[in-house]
N, C-alpha and C. Protein backbone atom coordinates (compact mmCIF):
# COMPACT_ATOMS: atom_id res chain seq x y z
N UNK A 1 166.29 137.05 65.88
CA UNK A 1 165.81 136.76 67.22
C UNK A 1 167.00 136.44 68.12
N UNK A 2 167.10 136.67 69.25
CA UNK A 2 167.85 136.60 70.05
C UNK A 2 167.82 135.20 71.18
N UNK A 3 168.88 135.23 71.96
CA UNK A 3 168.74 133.48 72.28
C UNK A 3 167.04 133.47 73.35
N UNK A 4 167.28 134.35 73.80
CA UNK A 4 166.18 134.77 75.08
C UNK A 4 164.59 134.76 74.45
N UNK A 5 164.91 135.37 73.30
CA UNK A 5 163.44 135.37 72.48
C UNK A 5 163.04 133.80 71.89
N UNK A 6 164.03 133.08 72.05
CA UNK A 6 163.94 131.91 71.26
C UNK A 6 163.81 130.61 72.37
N UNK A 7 163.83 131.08 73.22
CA UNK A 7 164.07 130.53 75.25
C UNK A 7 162.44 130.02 75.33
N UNK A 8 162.05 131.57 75.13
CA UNK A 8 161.35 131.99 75.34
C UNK A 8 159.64 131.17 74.79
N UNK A 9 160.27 131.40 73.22
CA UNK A 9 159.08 130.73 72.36
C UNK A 9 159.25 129.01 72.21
N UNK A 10 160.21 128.73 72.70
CA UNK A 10 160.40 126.96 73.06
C UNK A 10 159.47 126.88 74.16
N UNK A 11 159.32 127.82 75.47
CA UNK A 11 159.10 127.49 76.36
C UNK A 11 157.56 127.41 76.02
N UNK A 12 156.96 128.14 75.37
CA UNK A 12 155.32 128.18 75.15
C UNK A 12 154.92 127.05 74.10
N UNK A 13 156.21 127.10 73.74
CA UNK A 13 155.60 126.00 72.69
C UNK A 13 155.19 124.40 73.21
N UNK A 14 156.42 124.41 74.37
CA UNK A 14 156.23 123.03 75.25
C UNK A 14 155.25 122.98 75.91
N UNK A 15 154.60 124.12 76.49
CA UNK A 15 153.61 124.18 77.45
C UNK A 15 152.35 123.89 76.57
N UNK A 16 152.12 124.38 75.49
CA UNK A 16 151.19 124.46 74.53
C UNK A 16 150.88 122.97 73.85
N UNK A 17 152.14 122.65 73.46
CA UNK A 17 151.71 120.86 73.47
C UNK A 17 151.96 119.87 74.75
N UNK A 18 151.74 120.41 75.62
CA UNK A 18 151.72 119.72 77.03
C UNK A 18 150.69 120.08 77.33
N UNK A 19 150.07 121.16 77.26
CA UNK A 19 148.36 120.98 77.40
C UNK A 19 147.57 120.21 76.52
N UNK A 20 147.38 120.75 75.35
CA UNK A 20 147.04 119.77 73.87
C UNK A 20 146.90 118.44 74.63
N UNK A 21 148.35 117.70 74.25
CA UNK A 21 148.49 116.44 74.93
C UNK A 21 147.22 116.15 76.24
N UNK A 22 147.51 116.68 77.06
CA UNK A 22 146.26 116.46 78.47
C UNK A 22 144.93 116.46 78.02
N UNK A 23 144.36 117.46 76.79
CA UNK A 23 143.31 117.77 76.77
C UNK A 23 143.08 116.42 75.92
N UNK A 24 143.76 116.10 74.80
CA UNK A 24 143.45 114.83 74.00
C UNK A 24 144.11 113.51 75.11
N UNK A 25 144.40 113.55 75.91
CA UNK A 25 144.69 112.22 76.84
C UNK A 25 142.85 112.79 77.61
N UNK A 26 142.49 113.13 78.18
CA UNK A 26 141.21 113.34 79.01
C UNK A 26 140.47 113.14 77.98
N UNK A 27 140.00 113.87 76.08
CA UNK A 27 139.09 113.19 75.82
C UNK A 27 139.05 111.43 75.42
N UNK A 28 140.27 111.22 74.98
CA UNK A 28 140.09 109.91 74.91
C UNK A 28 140.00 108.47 76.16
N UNK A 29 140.33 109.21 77.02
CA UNK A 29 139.91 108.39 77.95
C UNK A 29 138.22 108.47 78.66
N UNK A 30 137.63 109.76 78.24
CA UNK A 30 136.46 110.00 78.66
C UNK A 30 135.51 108.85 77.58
N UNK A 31 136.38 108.11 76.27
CA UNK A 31 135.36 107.67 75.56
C UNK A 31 135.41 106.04 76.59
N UNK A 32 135.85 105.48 77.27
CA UNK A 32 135.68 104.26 78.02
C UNK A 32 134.80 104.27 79.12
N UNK A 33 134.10 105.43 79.62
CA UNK A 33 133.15 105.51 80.35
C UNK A 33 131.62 105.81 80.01
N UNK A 34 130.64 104.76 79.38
CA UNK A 34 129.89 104.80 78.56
C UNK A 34 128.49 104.12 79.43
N UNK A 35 127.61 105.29 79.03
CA UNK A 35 126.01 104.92 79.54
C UNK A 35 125.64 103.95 78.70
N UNK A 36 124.89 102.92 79.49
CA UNK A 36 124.53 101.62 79.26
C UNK A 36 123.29 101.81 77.97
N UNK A 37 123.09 101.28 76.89
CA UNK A 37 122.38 101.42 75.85
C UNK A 37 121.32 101.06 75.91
N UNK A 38 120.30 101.24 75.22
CA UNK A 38 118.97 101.44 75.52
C UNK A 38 118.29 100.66 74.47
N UNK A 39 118.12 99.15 74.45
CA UNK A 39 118.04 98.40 73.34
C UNK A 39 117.43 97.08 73.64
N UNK A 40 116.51 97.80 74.47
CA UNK A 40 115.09 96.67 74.53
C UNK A 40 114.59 96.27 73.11
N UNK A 41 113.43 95.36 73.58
CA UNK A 41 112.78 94.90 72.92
C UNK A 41 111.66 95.87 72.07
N UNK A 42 111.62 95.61 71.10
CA UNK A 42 111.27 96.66 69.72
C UNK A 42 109.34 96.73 70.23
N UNK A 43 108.98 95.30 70.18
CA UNK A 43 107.59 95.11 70.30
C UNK A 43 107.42 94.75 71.17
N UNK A 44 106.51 94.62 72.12
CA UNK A 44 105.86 93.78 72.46
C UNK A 44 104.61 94.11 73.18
N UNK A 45 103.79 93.30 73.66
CA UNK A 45 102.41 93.42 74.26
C UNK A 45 101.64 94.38 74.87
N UNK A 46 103.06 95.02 76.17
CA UNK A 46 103.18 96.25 76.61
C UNK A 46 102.96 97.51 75.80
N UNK A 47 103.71 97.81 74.60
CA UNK A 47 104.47 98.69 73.88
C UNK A 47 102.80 99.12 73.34
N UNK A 48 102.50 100.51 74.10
CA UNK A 48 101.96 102.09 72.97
C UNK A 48 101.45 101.51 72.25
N UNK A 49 101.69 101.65 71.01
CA UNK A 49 101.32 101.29 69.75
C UNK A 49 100.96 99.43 69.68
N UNK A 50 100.81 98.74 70.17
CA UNK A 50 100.32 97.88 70.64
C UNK A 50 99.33 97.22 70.91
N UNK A 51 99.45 98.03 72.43
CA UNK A 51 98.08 98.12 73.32
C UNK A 51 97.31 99.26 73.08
N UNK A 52 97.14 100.30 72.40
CA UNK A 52 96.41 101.46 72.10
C UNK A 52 96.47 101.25 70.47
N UNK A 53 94.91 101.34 70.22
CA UNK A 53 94.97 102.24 68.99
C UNK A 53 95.22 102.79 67.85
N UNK A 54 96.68 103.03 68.16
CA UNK A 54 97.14 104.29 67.09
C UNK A 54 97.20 103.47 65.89
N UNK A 55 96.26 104.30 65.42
CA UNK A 55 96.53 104.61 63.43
C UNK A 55 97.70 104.82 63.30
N UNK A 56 97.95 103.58 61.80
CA UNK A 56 99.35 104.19 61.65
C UNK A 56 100.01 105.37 61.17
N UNK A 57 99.28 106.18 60.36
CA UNK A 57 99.67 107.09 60.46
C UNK A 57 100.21 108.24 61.57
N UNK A 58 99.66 107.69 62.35
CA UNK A 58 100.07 108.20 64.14
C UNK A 58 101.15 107.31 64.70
N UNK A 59 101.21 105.80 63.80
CA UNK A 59 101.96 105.39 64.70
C UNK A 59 103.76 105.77 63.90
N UNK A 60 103.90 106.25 62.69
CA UNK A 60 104.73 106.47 62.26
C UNK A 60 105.49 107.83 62.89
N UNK A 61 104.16 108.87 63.27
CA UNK A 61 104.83 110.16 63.91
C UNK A 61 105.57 109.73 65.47
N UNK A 62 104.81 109.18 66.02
CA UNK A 62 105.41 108.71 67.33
C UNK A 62 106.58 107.76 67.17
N UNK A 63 106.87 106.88 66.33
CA UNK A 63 108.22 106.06 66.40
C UNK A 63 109.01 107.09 65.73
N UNK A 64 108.50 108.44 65.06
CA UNK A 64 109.76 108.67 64.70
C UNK A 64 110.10 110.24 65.27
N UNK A 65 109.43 110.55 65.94
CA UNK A 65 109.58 111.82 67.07
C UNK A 65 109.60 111.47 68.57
N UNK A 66 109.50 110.52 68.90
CA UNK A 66 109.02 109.93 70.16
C UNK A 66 109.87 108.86 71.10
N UNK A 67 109.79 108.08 70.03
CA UNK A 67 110.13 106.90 70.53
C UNK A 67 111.64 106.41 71.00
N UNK A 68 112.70 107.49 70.29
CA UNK A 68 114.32 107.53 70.71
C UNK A 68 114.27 107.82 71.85
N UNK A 69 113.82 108.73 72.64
CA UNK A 69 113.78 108.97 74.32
C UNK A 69 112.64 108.62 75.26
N UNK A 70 111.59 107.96 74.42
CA UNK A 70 110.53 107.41 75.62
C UNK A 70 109.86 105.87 75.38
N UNK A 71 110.79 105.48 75.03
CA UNK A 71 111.19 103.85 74.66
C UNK A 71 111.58 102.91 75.49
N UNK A 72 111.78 101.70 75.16
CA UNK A 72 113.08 100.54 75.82
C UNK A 72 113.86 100.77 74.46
N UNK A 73 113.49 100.97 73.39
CA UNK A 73 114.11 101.26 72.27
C UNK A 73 114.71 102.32 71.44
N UNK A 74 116.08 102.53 71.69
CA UNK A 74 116.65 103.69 70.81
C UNK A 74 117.60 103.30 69.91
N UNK A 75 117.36 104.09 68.94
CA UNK A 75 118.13 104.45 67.85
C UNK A 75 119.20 105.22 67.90
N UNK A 76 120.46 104.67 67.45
CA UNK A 76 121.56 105.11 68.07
C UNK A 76 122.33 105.79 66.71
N UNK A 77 122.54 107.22 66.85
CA UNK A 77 123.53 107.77 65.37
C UNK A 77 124.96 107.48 66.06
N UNK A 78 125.66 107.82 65.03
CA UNK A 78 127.39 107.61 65.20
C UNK A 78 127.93 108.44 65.85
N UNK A 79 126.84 109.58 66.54
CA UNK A 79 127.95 110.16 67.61
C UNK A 79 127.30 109.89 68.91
N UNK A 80 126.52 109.02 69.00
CA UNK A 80 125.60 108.69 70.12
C UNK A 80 127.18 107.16 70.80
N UNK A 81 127.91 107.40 70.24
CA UNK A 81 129.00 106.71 70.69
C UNK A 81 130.32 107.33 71.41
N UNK A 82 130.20 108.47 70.99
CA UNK A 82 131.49 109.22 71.30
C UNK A 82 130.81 110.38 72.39
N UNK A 83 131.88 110.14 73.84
CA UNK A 83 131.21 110.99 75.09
C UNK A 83 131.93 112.45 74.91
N UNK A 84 131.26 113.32 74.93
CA UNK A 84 130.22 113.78 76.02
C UNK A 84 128.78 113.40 75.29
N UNK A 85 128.95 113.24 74.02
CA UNK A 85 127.48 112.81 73.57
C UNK A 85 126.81 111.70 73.68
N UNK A 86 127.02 111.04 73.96
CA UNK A 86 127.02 109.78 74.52
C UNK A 86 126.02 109.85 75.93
N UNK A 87 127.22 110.80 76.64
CA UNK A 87 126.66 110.76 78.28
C UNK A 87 125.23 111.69 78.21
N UNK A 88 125.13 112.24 77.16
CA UNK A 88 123.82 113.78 77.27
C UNK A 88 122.66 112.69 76.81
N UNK A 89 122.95 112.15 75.66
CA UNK A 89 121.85 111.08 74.81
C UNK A 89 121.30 110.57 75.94
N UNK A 90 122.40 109.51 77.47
CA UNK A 90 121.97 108.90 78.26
C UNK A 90 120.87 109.56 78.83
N UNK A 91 121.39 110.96 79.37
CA UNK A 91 120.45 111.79 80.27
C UNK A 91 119.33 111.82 79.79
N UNK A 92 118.96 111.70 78.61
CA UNK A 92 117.58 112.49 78.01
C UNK A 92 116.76 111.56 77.63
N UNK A 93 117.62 109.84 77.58
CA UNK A 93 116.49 109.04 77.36
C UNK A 93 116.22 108.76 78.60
N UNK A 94 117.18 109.04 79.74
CA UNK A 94 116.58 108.34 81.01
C UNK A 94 115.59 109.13 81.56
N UNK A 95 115.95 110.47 81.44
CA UNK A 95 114.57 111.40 81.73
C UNK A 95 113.21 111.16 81.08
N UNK A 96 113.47 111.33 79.78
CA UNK A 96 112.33 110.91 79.24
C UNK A 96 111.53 109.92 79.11
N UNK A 97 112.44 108.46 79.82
CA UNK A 97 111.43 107.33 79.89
C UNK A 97 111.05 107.15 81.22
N UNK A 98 111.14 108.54 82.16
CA UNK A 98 110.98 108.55 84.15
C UNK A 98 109.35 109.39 83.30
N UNK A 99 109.69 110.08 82.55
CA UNK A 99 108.47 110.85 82.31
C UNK A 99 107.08 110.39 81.54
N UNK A 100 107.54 109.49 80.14
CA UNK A 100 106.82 108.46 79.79
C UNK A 100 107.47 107.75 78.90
N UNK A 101 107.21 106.27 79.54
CA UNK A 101 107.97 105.43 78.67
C UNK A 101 106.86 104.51 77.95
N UNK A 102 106.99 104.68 76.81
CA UNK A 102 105.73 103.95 75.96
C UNK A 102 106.15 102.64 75.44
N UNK A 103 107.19 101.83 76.01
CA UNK A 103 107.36 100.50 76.34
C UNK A 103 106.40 99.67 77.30
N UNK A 104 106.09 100.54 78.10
CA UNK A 104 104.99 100.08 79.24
C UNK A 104 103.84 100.78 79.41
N UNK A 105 103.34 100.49 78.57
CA UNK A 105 102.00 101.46 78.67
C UNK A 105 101.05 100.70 78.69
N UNK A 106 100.95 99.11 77.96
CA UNK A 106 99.91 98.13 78.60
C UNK A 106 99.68 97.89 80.22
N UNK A 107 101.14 98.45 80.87
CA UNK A 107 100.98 98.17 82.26
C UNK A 107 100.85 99.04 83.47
N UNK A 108 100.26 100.03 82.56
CA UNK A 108 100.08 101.28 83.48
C UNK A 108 98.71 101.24 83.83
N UNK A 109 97.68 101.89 84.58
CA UNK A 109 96.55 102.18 85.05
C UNK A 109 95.89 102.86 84.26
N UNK A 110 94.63 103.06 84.44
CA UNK A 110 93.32 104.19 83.67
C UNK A 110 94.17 105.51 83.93
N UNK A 111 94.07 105.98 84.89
CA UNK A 111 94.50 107.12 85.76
C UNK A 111 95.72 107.81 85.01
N UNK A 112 96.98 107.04 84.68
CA UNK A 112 98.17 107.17 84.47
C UNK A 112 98.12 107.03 82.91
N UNK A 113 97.30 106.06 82.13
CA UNK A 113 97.09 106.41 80.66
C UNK A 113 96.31 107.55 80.67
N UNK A 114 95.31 108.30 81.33
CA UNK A 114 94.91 109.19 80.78
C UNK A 114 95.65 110.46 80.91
N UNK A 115 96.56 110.60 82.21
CA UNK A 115 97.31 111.64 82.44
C UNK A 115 98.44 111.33 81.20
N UNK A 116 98.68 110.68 80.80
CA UNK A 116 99.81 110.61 79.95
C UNK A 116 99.36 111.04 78.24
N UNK A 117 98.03 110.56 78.38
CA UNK A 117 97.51 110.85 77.14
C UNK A 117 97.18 112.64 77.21
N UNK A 118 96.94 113.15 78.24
CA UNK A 118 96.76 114.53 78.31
C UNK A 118 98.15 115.38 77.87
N UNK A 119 99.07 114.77 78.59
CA UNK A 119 100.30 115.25 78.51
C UNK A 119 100.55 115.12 77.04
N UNK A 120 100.89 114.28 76.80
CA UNK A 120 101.31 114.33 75.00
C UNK A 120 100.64 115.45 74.25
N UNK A 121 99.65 115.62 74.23
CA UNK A 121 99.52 116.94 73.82
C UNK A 121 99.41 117.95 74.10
N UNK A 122 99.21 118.12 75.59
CA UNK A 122 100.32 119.33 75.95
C UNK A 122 101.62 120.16 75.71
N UNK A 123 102.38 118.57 75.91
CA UNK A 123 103.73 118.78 75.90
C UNK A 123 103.49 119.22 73.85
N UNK A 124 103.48 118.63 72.57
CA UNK A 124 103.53 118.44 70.98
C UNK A 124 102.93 119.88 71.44
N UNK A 125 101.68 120.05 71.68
CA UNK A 125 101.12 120.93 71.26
C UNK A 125 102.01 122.80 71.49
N UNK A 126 102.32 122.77 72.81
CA UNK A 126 103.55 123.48 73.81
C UNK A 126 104.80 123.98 72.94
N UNK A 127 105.30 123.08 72.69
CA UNK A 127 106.46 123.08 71.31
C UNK A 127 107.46 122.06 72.15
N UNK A 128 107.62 121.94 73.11
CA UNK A 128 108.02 121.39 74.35
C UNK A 128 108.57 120.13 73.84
N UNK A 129 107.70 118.98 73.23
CA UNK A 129 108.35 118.17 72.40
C UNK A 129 108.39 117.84 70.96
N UNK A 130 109.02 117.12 70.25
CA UNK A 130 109.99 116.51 70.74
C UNK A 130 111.35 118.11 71.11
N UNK A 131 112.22 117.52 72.04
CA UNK A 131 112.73 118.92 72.64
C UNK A 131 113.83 119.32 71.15
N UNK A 132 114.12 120.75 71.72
CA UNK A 132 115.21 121.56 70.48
C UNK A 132 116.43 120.84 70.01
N UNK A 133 116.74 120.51 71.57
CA UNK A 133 118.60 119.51 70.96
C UNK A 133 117.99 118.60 69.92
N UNK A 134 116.88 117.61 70.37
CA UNK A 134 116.71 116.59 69.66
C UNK A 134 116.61 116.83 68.37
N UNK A 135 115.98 118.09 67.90
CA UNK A 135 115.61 118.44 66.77
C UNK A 135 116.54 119.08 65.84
N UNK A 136 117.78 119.45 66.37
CA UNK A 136 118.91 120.52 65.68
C UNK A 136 119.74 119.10 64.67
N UNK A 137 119.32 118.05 65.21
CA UNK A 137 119.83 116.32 64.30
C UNK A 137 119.22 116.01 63.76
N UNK A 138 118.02 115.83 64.04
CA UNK A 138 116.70 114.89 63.89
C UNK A 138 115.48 115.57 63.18
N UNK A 139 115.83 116.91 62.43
CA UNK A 139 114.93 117.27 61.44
C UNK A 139 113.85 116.71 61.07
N UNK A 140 113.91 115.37 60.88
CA UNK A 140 112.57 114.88 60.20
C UNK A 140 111.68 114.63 61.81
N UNK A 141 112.34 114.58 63.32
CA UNK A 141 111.11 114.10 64.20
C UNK A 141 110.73 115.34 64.57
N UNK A 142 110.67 116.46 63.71
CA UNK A 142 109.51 117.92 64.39
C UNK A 142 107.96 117.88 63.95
N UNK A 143 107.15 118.18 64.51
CA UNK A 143 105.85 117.97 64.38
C UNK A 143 105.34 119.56 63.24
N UNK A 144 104.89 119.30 62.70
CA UNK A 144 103.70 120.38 61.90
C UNK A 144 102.45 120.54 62.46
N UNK A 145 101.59 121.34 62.35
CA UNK A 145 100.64 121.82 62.74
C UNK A 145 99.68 120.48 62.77
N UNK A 146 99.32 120.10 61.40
CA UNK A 146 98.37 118.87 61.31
C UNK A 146 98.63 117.89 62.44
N UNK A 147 99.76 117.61 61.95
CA UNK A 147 100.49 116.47 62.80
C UNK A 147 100.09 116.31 64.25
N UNK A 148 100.20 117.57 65.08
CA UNK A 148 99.77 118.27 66.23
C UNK A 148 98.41 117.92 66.72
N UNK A 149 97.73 118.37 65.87
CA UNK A 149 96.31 118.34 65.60
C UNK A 149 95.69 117.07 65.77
N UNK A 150 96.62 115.82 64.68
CA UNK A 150 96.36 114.55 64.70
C UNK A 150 96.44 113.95 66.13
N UNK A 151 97.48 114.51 66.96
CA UNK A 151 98.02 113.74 67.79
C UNK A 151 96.94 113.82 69.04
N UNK A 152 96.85 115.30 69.06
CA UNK A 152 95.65 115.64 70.12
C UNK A 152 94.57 115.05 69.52
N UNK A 153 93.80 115.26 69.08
CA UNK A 153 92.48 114.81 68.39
C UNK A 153 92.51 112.94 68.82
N UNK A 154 93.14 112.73 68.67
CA UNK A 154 93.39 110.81 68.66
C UNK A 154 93.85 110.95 70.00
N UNK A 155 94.38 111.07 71.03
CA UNK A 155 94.91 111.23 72.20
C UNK A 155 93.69 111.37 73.21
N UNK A 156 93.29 112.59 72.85
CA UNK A 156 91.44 113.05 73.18
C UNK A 156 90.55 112.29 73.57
N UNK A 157 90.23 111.34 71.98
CA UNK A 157 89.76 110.17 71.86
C UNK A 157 90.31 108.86 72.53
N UNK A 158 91.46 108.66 72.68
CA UNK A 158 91.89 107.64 73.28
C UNK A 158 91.51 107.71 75.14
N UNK A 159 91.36 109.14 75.28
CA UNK A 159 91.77 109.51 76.90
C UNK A 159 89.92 109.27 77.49
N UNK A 160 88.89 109.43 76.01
CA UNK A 160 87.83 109.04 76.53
C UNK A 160 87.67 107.40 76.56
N UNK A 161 88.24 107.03 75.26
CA UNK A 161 88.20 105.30 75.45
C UNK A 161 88.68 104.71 76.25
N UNK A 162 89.67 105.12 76.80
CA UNK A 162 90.29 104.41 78.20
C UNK A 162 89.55 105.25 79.57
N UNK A 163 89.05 106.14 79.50
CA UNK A 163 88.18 106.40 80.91
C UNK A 163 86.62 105.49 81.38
N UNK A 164 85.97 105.15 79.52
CA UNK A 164 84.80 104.16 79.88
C UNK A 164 85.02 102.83 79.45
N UNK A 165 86.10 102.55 79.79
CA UNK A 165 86.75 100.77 78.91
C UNK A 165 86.90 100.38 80.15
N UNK A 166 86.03 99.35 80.76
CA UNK A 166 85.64 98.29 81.79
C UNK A 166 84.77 99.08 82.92
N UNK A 167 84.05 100.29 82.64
CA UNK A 167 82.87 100.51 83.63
C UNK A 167 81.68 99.19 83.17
């Protein structure tokens, strides 16, 4: 190799770990900017399973397909620490508890439990939830057919018990 060829491949080589460098200085500084955790209170009075109903056998499918994004309560894996995953986890529980949060469901209305009770099996039944990302980790929170079945069927029932509960 000649001096020029060797100029040459110093010069890419510097540039190459001078990017490197930037890209690992930006992710590690991206890990100090962290969505606030989601680590209410487990039970209480309010809380779904609670104030409704559910068999436990229902109540096991819902805490464990459900309840990480439409909670005060999540369950946090070890990369639910490290951002960008971190920041996506945030997005999806905050969406999902604008959409239904079953922390507060003693304190919602007739109107708003029954639309919510419709929805749930819409959405299970749909394929819709629990959603795909959640599921490409979380293998065990996908619903089966029965399961489905259970959820609507009891949901159904719940959406008539709360429409004639205090006429």
């Amino acid at each position: 190799m000649d001096e020029k060829s060797i100029g040459k491949t110093n010069g890419i080589m510097r540039r190459t770990y001078l990017i490197l460098g930037l890209i690992l200085a930006v992710v590690l500084l991206m890990q100090f900017i962290r969505p606030e955790k989601n680590l209410g209170e487990i039970e209480t009075q309010e809380d779904f399973l609670q104030a409704s109903g559910v068999p436990d056998t229902l109540a096991r499918i819902f805490l464990n397909s459900c309840y990480d994004c439409h909670s005060n309560n999540t369950r946090y894996p070890w990369y639910g620490n490290i951002a960008p995953a971190s920041w996506i986890m945030g997005r999806h529980i905050r969406e999902g508890k604008a959409h239904l949060n079953f922390s507060s469901w003693g304190i919602m209305d007739k109107a708003q439990k029954i639309s919510r009770l419709d929805k749930i099996c819409e959405e299970c039944s749909g394929g819709d939830m629990p959603l795909k990302s959640y599921l490409l980790i979380h293998r065990s929170a996908g619903l089966g057919p029965h399961e489905i079945e259970a959820i609507c069927t009891w949901s159904e029932q719940e959406a008539r018990a709360v429409m004639s509960a205090g006429e």
